[in-house]
PDB file of N, CA and C in Angstrom:
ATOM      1  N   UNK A   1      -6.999   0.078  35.070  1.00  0.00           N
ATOM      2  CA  UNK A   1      -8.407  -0.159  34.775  1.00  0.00           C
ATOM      3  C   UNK A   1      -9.108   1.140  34.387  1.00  0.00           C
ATOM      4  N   UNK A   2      -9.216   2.261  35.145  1.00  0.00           N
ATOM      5  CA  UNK A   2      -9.190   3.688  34.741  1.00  0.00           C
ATOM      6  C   UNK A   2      -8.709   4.021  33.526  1.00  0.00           C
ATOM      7  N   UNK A   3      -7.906   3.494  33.236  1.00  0.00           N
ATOM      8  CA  UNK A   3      -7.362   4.022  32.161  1.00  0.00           C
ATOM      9  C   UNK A   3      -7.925   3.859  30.793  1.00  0.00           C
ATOM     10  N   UNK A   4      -8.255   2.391  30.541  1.00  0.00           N
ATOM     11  CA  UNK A   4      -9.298   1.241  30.065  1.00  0.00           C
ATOM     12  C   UNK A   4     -10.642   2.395  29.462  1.00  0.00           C
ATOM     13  N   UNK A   5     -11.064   2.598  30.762  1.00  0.00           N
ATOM     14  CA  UNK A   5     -12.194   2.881  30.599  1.00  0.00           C
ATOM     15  C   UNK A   5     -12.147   4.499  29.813  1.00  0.00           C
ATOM     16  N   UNK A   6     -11.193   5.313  30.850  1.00  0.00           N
ATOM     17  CA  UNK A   6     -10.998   6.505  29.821  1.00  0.00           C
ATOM     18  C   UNK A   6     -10.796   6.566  28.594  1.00  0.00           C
ATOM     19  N   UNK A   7     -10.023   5.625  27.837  1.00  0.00           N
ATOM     20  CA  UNK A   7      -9.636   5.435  26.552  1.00  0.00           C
ATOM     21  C   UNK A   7     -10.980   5.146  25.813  1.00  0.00           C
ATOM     22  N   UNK A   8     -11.877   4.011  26.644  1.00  0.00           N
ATOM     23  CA  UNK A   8     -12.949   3.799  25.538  1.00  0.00           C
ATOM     24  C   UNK A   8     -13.655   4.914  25.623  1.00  0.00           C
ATOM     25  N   UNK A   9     -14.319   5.606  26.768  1.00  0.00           N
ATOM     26  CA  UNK A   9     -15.115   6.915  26.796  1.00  0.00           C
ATOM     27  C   UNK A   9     -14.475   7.744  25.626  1.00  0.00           C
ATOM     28  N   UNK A  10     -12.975   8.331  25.426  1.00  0.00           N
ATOM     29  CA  UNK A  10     -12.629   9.030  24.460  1.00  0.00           C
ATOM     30  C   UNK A  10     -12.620   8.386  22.960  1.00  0.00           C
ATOM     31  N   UNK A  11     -12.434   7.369  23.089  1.00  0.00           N
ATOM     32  CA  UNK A  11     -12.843   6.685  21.512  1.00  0.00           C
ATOM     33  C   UNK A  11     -14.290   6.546  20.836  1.00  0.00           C
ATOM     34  N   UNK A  12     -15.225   6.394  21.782  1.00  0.00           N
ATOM     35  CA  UNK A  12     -16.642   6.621  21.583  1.00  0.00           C
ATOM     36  C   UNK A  12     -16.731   8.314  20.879  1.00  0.00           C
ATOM     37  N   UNK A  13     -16.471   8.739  21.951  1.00  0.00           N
ATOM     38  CA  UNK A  13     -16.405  10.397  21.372  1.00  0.00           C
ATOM     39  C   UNK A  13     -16.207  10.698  20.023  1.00  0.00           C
ATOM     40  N   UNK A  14     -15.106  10.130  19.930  1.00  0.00           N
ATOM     41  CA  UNK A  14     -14.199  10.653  18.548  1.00  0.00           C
ATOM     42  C   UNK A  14     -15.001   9.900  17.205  1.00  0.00           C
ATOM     43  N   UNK A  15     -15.406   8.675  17.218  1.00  0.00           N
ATOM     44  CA  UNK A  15     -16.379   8.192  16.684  1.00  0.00           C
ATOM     45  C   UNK A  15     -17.344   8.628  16.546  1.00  0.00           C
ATOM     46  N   UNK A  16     -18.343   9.391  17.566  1.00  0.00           N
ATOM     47  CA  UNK A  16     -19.711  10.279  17.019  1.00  0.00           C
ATOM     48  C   UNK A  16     -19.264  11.621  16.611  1.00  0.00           C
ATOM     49  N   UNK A  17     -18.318  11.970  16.722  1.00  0.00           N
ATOM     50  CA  UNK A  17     -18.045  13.714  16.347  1.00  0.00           C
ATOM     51  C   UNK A  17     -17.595  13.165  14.742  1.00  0.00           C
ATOM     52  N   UNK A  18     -16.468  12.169  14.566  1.00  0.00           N
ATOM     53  CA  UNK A  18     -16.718  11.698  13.248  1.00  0.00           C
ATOM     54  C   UNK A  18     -17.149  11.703  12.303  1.00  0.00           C
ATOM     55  N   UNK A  19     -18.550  11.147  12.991  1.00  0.00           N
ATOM     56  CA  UNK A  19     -19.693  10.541  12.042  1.00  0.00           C
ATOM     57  C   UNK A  19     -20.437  11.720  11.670  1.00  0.00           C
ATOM     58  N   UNK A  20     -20.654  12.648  12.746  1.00  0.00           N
ATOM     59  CA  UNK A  20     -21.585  14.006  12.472  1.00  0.00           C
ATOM     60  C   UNK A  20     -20.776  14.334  11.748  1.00  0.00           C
ATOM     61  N   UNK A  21     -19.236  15.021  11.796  1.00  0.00           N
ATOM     62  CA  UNK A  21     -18.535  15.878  10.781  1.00  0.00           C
ATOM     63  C   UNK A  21     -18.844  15.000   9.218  1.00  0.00           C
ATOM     64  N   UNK A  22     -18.825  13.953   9.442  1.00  0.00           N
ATOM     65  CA  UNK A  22     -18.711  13.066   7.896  1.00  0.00           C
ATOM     66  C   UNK A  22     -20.512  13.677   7.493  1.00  0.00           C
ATOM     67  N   UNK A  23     -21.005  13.591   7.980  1.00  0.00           N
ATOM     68  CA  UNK A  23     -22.729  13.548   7.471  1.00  0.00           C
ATOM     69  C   UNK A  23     -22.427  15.027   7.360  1.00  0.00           C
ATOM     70  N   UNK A  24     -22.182  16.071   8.231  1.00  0.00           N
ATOM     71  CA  UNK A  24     -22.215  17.354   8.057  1.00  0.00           C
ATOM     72  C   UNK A  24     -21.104  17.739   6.108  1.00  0.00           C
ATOM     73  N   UNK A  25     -20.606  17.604   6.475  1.00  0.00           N
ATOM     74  CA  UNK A  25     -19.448  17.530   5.474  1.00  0.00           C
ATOM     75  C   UNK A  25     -18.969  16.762   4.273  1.00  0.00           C
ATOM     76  N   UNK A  26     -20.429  15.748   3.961  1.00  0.00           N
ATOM     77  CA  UNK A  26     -19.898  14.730   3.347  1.00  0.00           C
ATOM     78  C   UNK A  26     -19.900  15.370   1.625  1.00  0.00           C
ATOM     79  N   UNK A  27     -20.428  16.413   1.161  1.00  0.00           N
ATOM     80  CA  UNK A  27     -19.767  17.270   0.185  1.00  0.00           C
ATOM     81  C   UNK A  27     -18.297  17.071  -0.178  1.00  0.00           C
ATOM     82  N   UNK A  28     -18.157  17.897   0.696  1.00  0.00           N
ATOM     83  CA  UNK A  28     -16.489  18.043   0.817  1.00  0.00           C
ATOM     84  C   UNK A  28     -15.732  16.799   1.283  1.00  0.00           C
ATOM     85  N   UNK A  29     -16.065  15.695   1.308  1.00  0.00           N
ATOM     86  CA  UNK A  29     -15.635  15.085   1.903  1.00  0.00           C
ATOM     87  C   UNK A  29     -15.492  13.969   0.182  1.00  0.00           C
ATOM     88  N   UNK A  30     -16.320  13.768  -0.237  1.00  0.00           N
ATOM     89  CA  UNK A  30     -16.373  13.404  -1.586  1.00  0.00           C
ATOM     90  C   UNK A  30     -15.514  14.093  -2.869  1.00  0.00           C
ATOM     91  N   UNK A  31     -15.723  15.516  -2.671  1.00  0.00           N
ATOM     92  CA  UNK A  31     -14.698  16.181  -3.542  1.00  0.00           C
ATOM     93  C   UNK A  31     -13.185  16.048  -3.130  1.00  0.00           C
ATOM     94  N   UNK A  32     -13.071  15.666  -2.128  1.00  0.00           N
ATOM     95  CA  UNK A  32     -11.642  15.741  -1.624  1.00  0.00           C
ATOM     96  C   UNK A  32     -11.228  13.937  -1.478  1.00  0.00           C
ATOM     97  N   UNK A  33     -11.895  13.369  -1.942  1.00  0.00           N
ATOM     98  CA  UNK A  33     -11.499  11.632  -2.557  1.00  0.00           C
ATOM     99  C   UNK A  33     -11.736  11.788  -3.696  1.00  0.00           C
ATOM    100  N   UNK A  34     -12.275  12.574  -4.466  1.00  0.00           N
ATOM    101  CA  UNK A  34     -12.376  12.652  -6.287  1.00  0.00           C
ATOM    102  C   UNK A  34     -10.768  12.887  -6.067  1.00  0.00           C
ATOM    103  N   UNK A  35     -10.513  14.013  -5.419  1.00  0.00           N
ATOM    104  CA  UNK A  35      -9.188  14.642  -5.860  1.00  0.00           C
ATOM    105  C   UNK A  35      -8.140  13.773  -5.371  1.00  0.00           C
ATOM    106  N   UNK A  36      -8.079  12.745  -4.636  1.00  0.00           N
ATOM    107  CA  UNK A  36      -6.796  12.227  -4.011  1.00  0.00           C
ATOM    108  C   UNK A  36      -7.065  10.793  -4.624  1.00  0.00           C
ATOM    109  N   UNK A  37      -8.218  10.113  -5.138  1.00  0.00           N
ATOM    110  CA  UNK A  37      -8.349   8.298  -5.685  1.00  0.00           C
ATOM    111  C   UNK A  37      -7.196   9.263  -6.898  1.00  0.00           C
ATOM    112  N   UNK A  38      -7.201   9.645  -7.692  1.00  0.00           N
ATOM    113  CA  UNK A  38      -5.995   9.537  -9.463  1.00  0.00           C
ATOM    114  C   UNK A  38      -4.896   9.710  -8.662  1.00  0.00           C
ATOM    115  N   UNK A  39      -4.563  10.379  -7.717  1.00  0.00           N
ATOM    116  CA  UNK A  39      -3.293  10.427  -7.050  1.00  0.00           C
ATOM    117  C   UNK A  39      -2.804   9.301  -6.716  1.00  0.00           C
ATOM    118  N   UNK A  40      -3.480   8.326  -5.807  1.00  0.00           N
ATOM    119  CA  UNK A  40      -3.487   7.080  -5.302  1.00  0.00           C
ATOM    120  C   UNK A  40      -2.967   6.408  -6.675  1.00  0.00           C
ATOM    121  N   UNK A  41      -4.240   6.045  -7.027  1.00  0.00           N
ATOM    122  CA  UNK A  41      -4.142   5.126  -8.052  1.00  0.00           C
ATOM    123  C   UNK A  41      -2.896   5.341  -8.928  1.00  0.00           C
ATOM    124  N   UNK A  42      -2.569   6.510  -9.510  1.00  0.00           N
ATOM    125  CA  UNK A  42      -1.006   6.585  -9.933  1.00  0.00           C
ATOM    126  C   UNK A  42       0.116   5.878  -9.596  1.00  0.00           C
ATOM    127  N   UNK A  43       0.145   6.333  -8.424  1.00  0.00           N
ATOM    128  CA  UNK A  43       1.152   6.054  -7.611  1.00  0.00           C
ATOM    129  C   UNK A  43       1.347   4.609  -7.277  1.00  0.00           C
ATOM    130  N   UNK A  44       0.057   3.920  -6.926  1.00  0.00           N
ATOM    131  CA  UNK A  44      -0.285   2.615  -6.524  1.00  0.00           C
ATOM    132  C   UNK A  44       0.008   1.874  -7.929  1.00  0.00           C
ATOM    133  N   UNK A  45      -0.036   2.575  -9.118  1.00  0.00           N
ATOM    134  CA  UNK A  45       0.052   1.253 -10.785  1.00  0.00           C
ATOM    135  C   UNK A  45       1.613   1.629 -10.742  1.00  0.00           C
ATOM    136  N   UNK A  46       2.264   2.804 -10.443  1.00  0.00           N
ATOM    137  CA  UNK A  46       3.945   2.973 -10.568  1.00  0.00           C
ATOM    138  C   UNK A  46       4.537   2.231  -9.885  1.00  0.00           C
ATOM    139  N   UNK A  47       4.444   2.020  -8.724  1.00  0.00           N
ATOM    140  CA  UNK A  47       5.064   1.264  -7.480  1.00  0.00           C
ATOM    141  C   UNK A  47       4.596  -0.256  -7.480  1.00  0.00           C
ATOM    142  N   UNK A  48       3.219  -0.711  -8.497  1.00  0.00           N
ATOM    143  CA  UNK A  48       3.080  -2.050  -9.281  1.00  0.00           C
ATOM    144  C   UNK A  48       4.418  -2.247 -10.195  1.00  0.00           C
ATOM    145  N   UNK A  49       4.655  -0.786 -11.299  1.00  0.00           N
ATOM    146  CA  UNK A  49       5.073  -1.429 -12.499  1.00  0.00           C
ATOM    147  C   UNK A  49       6.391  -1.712 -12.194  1.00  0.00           C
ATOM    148  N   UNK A  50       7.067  -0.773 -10.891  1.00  0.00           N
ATOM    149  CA  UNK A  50       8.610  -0.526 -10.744  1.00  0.00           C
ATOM    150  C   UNK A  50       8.719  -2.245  -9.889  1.00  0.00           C
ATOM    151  N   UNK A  51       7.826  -2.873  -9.451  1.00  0.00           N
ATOM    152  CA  UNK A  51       7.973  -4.454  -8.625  1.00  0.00           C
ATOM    153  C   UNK A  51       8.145  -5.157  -9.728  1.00  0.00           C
ATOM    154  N   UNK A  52       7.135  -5.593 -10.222  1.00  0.00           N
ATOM    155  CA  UNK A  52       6.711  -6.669 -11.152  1.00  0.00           C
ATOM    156  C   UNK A  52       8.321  -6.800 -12.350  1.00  0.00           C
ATOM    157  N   UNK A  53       8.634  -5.061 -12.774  1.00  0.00           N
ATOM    158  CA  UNK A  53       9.894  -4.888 -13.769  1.00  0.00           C
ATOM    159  C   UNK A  53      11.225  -5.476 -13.283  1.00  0.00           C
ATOM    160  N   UNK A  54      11.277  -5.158 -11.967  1.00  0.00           N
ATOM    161  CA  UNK A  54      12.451  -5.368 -11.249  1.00  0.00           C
ATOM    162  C   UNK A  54      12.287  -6.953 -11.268  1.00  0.00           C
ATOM    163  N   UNK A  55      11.347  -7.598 -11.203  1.00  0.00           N
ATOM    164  CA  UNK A  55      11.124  -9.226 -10.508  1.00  0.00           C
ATOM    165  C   UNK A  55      11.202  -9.799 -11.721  1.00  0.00           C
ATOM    166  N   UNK A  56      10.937  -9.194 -12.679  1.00  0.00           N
ATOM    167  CA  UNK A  56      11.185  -9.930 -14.042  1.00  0.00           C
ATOM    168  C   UNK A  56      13.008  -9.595 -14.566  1.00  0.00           C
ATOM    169  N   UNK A  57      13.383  -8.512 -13.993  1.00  0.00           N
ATOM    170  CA  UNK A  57      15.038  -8.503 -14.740  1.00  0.00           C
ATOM    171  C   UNK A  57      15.271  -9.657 -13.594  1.00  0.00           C
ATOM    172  N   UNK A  58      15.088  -9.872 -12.333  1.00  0.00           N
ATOM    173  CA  UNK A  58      15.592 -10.770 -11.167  1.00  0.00           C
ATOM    174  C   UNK A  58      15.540 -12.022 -12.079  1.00  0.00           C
ATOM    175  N   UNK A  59      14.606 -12.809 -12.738  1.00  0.00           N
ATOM    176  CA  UNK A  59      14.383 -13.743 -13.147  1.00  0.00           C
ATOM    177  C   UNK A  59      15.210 -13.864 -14.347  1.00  0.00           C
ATOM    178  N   UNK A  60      15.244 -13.277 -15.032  1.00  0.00           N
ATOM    179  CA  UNK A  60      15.851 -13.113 -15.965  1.00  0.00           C
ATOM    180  C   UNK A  60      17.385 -13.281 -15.873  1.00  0.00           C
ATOM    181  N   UNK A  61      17.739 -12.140 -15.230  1.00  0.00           N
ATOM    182  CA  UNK A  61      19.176 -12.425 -14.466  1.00  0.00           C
ATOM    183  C   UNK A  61      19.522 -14.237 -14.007  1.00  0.00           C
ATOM    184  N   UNK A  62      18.544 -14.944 -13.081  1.00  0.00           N
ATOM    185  CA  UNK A  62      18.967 -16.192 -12.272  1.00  0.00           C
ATOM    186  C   UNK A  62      18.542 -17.098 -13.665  1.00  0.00           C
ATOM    187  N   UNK A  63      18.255 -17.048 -14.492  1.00  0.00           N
ATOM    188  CA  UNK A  63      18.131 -17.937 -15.419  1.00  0.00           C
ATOM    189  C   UNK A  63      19.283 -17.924 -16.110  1.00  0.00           C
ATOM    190  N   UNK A  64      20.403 -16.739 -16.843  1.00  0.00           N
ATOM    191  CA  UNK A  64      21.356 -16.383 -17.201  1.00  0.00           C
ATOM    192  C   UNK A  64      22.732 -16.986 -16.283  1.00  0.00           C
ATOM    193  N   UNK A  65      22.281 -16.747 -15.042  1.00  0.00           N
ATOM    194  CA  UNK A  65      23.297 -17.675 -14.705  1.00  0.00           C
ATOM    195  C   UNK A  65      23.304 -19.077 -14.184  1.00  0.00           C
ATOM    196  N   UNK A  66      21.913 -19.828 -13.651  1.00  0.00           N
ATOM    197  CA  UNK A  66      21.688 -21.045 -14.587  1.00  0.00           C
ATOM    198  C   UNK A  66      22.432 -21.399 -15.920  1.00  0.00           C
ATOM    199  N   UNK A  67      22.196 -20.817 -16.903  1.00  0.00           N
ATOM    200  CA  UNK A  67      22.576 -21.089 -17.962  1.00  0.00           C
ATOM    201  C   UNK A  67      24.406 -21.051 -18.159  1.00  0.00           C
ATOM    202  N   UNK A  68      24.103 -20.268 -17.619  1.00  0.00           N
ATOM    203  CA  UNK A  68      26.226 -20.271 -17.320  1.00  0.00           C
ATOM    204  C   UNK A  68      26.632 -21.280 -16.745  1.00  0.00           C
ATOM    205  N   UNK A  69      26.394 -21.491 -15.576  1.00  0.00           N
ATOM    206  CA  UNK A  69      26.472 -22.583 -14.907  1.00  0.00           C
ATOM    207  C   UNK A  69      26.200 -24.376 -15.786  1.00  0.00           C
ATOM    208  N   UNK A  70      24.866 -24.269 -16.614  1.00  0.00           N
ATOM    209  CA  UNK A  70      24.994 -25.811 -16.874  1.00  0.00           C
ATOM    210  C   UNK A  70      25.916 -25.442 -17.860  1.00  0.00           C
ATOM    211  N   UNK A  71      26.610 -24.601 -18.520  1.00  0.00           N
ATOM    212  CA  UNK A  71      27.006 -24.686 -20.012  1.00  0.00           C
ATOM    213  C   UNK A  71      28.710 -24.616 -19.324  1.00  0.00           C
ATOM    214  N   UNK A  72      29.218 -24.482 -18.276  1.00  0.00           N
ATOM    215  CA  UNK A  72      30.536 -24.542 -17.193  1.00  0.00           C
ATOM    216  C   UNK A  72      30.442 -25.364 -16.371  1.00  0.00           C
ATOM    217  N   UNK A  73      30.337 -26.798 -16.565  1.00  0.00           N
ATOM    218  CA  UNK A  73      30.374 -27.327 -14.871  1.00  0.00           C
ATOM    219  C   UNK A  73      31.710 -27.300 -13.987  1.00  0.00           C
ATOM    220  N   UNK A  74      31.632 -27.256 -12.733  1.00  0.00           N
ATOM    221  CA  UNK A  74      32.750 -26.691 -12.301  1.00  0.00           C
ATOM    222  C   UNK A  74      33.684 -28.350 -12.213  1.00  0.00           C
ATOM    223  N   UNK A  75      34.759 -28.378 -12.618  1.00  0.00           N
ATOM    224  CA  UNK A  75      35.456 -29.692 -12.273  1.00  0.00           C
ATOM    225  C   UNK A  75      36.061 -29.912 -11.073  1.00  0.00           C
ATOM    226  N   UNK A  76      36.094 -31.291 -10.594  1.00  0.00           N
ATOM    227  CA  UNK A  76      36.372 -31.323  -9.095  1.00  0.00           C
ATOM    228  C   UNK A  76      37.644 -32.152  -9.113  1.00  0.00           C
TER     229      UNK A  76
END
């Protein structure tokens, strides 16, 4: 139960020292998300294009062998 309570007392904390550093700092705090959103976003449309590419050869691929398959039926 102590424990409970210590945790929220220290989470309160960390939340107003936060908020002051963010208001104190929010300069720098803006120049340094200018500089890291094109990073993100890069990274975030590469790791789109490398899914979507791969999921389309996948499809591509299971249709090919569909197609093998009806054009071979196996005889029993």
């Amino acid at each position: 139960m102590m424990s409970n309570v210590l945790g929220i007392m220290i989470g309160v904390v960390v939340v107003i020292v936060g908020i002051i550093l963010l208001i104190t700092w929010w300069p720098m705090f803006i120049k340094g998300l200018m500089a890291t959103l094109p990073i993100l976003l890069i990274l975030i449309g590469a790791g789109a294009l490398l899914y979507f590419i791969s999921e389309l050869k996948s499809k591509l691929e299971m249709k090919k062998e569909e197609a093998k398959t009806s054009e071979n039926p196996k005889k029993e």
